[in-house]
N, C-alpha and C. Protein backbone atom coordinates (compact mmCIF):
# COMPACT_ATOMS: atom_id res chain seq x y z
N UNK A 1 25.27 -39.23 -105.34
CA UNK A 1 25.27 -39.83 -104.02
C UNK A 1 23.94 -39.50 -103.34
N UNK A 2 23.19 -40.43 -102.88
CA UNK A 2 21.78 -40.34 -102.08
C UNK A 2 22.00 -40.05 -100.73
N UNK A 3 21.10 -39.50 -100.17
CA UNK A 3 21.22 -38.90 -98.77
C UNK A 3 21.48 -39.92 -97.84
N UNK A 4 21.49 -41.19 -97.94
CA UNK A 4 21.76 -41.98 -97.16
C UNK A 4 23.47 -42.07 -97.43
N UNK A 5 23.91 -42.53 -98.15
CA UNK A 5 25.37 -41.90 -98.55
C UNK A 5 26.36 -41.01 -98.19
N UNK A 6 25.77 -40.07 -98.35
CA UNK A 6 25.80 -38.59 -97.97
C UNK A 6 26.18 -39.14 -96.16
N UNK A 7 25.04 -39.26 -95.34
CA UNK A 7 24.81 -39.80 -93.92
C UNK A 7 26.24 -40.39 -93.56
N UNK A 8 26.18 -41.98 -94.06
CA UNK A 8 27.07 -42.94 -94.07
C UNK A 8 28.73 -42.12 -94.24
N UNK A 9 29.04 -41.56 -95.31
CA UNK A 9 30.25 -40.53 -95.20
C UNK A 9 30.39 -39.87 -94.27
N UNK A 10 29.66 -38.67 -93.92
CA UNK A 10 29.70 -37.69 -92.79
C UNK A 10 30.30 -38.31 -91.37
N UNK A 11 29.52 -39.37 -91.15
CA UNK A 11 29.63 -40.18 -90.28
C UNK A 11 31.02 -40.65 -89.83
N UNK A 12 31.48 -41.43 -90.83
CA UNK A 12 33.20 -42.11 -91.05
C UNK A 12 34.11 -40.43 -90.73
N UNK A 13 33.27 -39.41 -91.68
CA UNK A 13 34.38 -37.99 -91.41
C UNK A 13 34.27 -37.94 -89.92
N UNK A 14 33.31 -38.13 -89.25
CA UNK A 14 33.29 -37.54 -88.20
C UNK A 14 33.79 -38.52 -87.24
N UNK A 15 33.73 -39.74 -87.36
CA UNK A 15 34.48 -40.62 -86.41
C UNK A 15 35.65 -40.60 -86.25
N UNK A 16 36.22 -40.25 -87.67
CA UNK A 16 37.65 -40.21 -88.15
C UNK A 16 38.16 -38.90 -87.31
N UNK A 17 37.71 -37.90 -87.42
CA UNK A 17 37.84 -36.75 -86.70
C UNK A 17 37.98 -36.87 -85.13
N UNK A 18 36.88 -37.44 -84.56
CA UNK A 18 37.10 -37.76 -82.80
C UNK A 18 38.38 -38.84 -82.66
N UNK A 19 38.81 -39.80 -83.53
CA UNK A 19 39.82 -40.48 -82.91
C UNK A 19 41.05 -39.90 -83.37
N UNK A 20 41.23 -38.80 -84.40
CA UNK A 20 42.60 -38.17 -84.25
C UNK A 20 42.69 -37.26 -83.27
N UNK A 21 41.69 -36.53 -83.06
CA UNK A 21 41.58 -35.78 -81.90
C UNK A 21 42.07 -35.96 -80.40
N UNK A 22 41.06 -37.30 -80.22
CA UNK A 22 41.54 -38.14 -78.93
C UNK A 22 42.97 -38.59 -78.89
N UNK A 23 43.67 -38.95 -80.23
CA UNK A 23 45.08 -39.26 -80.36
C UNK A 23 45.73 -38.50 -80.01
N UNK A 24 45.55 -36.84 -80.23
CA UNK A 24 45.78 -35.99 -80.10
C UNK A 24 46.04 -35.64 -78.63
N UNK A 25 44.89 -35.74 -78.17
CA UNK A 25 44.44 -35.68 -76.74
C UNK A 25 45.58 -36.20 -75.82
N UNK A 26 45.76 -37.37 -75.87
CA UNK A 26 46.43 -38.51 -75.29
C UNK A 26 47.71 -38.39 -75.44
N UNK A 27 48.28 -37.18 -76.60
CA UNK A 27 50.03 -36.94 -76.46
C UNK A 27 49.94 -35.49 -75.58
N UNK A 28 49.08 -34.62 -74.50
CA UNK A 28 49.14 -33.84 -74.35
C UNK A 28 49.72 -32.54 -74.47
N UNK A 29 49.27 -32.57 -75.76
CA UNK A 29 49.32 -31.29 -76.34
C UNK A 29 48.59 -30.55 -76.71
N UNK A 30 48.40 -29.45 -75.86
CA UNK A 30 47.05 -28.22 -75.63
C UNK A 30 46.83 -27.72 -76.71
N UNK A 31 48.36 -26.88 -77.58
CA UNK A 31 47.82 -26.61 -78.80
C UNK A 31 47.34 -27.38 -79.64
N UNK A 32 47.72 -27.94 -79.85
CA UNK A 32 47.66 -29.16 -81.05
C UNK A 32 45.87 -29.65 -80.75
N UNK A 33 45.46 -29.88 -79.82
CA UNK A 33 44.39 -30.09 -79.31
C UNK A 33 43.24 -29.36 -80.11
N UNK A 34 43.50 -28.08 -78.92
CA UNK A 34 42.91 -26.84 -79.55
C UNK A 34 42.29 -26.67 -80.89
N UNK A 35 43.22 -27.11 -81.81
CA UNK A 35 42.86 -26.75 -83.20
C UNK A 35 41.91 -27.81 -83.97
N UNK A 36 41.63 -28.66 -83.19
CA UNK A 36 40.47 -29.16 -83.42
C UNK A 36 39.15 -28.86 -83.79
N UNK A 37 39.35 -27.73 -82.30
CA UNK A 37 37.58 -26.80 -82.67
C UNK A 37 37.96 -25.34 -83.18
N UNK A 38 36.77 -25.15 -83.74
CA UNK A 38 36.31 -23.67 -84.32
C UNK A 38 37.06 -22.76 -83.50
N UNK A 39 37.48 -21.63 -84.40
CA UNK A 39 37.98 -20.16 -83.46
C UNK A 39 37.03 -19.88 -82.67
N UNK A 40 35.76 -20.29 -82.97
CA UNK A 40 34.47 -19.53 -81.62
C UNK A 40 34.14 -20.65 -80.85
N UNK A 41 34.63 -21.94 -80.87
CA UNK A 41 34.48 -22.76 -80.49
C UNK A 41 33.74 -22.74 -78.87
N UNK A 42 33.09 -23.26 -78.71
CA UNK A 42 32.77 -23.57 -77.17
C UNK A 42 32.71 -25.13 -76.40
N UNK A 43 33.07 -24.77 -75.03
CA UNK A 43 33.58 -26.02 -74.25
C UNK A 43 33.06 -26.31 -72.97
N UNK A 44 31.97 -26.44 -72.43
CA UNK A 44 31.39 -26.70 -71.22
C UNK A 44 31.97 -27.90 -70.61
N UNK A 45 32.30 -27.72 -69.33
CA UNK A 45 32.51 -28.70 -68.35
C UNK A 45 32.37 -28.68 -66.91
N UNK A 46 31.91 -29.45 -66.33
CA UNK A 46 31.90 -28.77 -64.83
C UNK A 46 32.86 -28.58 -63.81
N UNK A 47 34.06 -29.33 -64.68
CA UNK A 47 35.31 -28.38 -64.10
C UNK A 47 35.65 -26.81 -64.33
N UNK A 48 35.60 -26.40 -65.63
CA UNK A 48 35.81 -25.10 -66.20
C UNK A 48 34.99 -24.30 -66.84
N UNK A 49 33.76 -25.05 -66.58
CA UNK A 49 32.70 -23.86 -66.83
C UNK A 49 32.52 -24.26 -68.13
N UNK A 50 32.11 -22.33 -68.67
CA UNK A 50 31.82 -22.56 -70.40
C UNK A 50 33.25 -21.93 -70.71
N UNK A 51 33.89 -21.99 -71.57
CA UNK A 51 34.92 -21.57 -72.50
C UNK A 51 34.35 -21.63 -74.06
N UNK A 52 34.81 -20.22 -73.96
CA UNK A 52 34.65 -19.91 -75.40
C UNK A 52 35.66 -19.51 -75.98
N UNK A 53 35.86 -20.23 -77.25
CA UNK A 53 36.72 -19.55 -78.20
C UNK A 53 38.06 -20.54 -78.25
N UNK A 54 38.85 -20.69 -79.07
CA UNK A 54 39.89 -21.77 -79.43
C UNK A 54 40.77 -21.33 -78.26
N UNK A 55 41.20 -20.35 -77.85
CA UNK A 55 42.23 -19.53 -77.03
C UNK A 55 42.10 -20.15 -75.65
N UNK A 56 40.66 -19.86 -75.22
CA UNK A 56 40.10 -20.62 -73.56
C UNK A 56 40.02 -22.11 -73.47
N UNK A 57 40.18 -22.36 -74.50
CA UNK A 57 39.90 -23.99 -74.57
C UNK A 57 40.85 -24.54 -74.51
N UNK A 58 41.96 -24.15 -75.18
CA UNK A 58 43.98 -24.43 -74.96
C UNK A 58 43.91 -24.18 -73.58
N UNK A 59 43.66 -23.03 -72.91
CA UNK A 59 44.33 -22.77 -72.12
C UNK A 59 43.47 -23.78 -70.69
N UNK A 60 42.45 -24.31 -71.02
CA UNK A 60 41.85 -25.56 -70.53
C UNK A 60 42.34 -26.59 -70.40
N UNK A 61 43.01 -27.10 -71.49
CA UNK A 61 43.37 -28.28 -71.63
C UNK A 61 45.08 -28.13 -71.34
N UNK A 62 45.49 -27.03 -71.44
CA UNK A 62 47.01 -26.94 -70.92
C UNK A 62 46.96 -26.78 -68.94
N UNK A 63 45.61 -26.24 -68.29
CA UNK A 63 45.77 -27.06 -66.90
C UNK A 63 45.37 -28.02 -66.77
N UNK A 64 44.56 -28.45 -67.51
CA UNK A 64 44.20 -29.75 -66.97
C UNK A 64 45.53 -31.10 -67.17
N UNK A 65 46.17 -30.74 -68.11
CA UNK A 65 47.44 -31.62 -68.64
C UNK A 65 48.55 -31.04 -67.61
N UNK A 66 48.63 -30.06 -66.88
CA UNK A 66 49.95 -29.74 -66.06
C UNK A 66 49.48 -30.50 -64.77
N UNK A 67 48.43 -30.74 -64.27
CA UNK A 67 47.63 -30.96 -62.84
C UNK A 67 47.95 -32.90 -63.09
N UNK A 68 47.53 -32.78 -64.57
CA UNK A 68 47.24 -35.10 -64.30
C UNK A 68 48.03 -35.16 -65.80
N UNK A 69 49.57 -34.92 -65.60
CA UNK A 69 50.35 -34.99 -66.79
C UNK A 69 50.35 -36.47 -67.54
N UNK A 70 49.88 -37.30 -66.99
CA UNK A 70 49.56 -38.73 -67.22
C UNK A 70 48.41 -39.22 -67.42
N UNK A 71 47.73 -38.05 -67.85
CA UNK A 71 45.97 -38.90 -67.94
C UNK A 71 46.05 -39.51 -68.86
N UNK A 72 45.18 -40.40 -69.47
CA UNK A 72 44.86 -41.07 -70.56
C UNK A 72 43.30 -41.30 -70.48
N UNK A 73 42.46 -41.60 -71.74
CA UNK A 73 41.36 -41.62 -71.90
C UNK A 73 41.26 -43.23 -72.94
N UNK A 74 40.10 -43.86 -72.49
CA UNK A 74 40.41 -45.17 -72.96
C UNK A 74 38.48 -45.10 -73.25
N UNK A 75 38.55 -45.21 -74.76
CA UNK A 75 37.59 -44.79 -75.84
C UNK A 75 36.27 -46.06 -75.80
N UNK A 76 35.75 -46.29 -74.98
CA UNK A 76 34.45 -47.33 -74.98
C UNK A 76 33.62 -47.41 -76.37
N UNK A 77 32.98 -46.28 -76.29
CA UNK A 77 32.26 -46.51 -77.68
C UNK A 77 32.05 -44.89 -78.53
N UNK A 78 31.62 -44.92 -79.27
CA UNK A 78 31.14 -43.40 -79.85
C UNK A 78 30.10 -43.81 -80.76
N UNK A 79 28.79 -43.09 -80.63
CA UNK A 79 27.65 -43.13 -81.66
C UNK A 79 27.36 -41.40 -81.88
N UNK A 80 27.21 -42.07 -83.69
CA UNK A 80 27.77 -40.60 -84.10
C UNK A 80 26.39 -40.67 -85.01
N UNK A 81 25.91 -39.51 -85.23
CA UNK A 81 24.32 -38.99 -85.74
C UNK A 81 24.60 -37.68 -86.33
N UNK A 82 25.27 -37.81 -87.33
CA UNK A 82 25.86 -36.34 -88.14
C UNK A 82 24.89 -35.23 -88.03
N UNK A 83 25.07 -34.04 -87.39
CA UNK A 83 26.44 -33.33 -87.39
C UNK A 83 26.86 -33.71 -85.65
N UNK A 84 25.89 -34.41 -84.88
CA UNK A 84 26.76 -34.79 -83.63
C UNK A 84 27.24 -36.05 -83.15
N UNK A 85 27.66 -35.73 -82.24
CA UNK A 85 28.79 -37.41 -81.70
C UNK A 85 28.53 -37.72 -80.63
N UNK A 86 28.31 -38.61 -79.56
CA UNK A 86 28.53 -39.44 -78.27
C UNK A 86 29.61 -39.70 -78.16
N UNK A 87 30.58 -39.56 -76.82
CA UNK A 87 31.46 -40.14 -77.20
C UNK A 87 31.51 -40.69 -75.45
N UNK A 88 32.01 -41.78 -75.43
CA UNK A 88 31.65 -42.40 -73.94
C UNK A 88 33.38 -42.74 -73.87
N UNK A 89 33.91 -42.68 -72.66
CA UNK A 89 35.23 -43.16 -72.62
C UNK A 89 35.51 -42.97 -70.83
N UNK A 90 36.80 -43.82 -70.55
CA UNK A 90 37.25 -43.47 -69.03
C UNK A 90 38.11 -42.49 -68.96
N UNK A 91 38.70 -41.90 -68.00
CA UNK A 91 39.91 -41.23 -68.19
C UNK A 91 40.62 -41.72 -66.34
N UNK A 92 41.64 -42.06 -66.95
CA UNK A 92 42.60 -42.03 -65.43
C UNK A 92 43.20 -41.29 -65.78
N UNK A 93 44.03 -40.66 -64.61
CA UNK A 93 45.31 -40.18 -64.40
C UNK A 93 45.37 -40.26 -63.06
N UNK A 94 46.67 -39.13 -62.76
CA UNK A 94 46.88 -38.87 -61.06
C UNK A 94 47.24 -37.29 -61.08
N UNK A 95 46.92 -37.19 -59.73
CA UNK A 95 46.99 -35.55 -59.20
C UNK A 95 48.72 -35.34 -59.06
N UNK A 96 49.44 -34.88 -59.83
CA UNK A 96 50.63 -34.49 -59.96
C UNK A 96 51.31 -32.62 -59.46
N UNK A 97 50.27 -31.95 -60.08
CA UNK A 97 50.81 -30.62 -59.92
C UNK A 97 48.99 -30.24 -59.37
N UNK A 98 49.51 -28.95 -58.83
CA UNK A 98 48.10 -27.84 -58.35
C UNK A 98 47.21 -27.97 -59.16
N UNK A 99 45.75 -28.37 -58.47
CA UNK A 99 45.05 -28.48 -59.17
C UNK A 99 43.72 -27.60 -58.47
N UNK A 100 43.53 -26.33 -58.57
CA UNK A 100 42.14 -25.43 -58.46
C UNK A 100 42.80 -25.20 -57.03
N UNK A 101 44.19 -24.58 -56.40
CA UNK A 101 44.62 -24.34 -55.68
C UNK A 101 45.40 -25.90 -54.52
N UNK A 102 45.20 -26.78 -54.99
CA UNK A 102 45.44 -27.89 -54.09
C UNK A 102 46.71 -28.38 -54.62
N UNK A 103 47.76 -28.44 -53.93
CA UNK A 103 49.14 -28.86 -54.68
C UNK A 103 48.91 -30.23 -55.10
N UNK A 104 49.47 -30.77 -55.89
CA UNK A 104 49.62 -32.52 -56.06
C UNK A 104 49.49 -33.17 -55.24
N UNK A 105 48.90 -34.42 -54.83
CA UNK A 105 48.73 -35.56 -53.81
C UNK A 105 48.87 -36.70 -54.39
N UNK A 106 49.27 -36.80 -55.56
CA UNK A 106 49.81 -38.09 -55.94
C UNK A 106 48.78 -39.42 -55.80
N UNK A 107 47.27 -38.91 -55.58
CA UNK A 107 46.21 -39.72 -56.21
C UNK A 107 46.06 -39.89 -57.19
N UNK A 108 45.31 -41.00 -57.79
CA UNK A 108 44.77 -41.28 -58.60
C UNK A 108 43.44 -41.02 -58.87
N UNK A 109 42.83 -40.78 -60.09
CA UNK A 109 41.39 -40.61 -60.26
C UNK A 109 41.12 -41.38 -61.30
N UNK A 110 39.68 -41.83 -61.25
CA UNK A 110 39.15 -43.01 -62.42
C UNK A 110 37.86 -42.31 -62.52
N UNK A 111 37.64 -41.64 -63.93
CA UNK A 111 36.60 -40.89 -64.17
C UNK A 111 35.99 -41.43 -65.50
N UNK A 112 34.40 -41.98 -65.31
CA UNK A 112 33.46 -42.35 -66.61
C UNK A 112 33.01 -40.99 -67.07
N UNK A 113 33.65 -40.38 -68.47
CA UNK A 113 32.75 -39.20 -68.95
C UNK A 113 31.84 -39.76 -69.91
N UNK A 114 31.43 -38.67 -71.06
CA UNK A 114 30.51 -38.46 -72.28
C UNK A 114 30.87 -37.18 -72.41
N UNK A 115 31.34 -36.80 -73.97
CA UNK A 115 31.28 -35.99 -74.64
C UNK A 115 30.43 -35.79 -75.28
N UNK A 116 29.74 -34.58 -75.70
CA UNK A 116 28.41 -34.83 -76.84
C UNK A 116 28.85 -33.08 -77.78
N UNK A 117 29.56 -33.76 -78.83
CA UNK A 117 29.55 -32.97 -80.10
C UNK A 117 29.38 -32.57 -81.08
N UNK A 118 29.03 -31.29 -81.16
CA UNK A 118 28.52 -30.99 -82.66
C UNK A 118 29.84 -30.37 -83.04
N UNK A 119 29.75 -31.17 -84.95
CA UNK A 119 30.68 -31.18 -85.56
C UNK A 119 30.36 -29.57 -86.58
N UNK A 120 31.23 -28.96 -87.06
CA UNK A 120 31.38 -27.91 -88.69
C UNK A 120 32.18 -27.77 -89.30
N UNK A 121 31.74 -28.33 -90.63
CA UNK A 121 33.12 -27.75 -91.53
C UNK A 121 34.01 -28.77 -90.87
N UNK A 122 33.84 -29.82 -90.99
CA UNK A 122 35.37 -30.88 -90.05
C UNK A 122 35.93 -30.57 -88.95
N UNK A 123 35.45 -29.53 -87.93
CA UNK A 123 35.89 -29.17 -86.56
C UNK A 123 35.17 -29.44 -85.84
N UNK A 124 35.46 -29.00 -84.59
CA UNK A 124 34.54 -29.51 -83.03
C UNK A 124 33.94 -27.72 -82.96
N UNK A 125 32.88 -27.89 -83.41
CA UNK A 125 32.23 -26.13 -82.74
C UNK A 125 31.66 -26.29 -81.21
N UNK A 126 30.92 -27.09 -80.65
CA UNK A 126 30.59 -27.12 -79.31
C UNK A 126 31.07 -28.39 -79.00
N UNK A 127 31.22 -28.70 -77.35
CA UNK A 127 31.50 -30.08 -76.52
C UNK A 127 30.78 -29.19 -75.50
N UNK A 128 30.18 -30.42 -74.74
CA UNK A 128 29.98 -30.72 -73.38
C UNK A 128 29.94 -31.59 -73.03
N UNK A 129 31.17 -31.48 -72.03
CA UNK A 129 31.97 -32.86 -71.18
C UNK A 129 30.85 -32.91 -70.18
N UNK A 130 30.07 -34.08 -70.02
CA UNK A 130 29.75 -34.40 -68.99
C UNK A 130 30.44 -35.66 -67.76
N UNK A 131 30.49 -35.81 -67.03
CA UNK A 131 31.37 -36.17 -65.30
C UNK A 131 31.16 -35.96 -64.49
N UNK A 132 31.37 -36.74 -63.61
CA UNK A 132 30.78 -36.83 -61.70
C UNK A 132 32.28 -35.94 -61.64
N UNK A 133 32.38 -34.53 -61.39
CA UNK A 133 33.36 -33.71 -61.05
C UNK A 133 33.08 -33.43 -59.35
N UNK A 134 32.30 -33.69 -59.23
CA UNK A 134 32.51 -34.53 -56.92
C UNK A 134 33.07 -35.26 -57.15
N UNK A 135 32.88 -36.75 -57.65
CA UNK A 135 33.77 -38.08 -57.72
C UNK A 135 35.29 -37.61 -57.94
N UNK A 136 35.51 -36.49 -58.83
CA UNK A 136 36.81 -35.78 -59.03
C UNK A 136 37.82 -35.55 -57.71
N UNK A 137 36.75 -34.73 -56.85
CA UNK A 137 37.17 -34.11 -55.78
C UNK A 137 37.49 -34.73 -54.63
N UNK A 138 36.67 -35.62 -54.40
CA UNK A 138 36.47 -36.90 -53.33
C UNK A 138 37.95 -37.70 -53.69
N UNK A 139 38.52 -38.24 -54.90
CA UNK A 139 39.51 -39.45 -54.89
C UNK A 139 40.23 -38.32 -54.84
N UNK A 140 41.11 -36.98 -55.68
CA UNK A 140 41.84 -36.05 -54.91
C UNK A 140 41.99 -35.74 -53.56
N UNK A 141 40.92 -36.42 -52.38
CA UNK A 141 40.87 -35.59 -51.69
C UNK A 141 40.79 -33.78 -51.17
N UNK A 142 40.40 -33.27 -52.10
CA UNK A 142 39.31 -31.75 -51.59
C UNK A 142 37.90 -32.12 -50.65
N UNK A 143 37.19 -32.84 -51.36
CA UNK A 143 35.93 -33.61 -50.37
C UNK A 143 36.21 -35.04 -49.55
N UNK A 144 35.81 -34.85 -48.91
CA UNK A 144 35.59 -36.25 -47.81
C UNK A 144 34.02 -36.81 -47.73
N UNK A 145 33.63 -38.02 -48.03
CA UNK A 145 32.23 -38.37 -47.66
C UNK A 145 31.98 -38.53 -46.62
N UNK A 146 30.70 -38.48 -46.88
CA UNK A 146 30.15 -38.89 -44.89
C UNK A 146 29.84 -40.27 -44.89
N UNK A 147 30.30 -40.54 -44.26
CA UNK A 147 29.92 -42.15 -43.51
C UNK A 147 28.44 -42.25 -43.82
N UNK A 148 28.27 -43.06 -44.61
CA UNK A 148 26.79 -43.62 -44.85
C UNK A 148 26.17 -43.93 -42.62
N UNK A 149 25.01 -43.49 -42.81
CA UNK A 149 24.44 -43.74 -41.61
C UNK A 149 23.66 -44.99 -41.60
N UNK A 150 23.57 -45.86 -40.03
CA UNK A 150 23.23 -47.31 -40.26
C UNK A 150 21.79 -47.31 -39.93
């Protein structure tokens, strides 16, 4: 097999990998999630910071799934450049339970991310979620904008 080959495979592994994942994602289930990435795994976001390690990263994705028990993520595109991934997608949900001290308000939020991952060994070793996490805060209501001035 020639390195272009080689490429072309990796590639399919790794696409194949982000959409069970995301399948994954989408039945909210933290563990199950979790085991996606590496035991040392790391997880940047500007909701939760950095998390390190498979353990902080469950326990990431198990508040973020108690707060918007209904999110869903709806998969635009992914360009994948072995060993990393793009991954562009929306995510709705609604504010259901406490979220960073704020009880439920029964908003809705409509959030454009990007994931950008490096893959090992068939796991997720790093993500960083990037997101307008103000835009977060603002449709929750925590922030209020200011009236554009005329």
């Amino acid at each position: 097999m020639d390195a272009t080959e080689t490429r072309t495979r990796d590639a399919a592994e790794i696409r194949t990998l982000v959409e069970r994942f995301l399948d994954t994602w989408q039945r909210k289930d933290a563990s199950a999630a979790a085991q996606f990435h590496t035991l040392d795994g790391v997880a940047e976001s500007p909701m939760y910071g950095t998390l390190n390690g498979r353990t902080a990263i469950e326990e990431g994705y198990r508040a973020f799934f108690t707060s918007f028990p209904d999110a869903t993520l709806q998969l635009e595109t992914m360009v994948v450049d072995p060993p990393h991934v793009a991954v562009f997608m929306t995510m709705t949900a609604t504010h259901v339970n406490e979220f960073f001290g704020l009880p439920g308000t029964g908003r809705r939020i409509d959030v454009r991310n990007c994931h950008l991952m490096r893959i090992e060994d068939g796991s997720i070793a790093h993500v960083r979620r990037i997101y307008d996490f103000t835009g977060i805060l603002l449709q929750v209501g925590v922030l209020r904008a200011k009236p554009a001035k005329p």
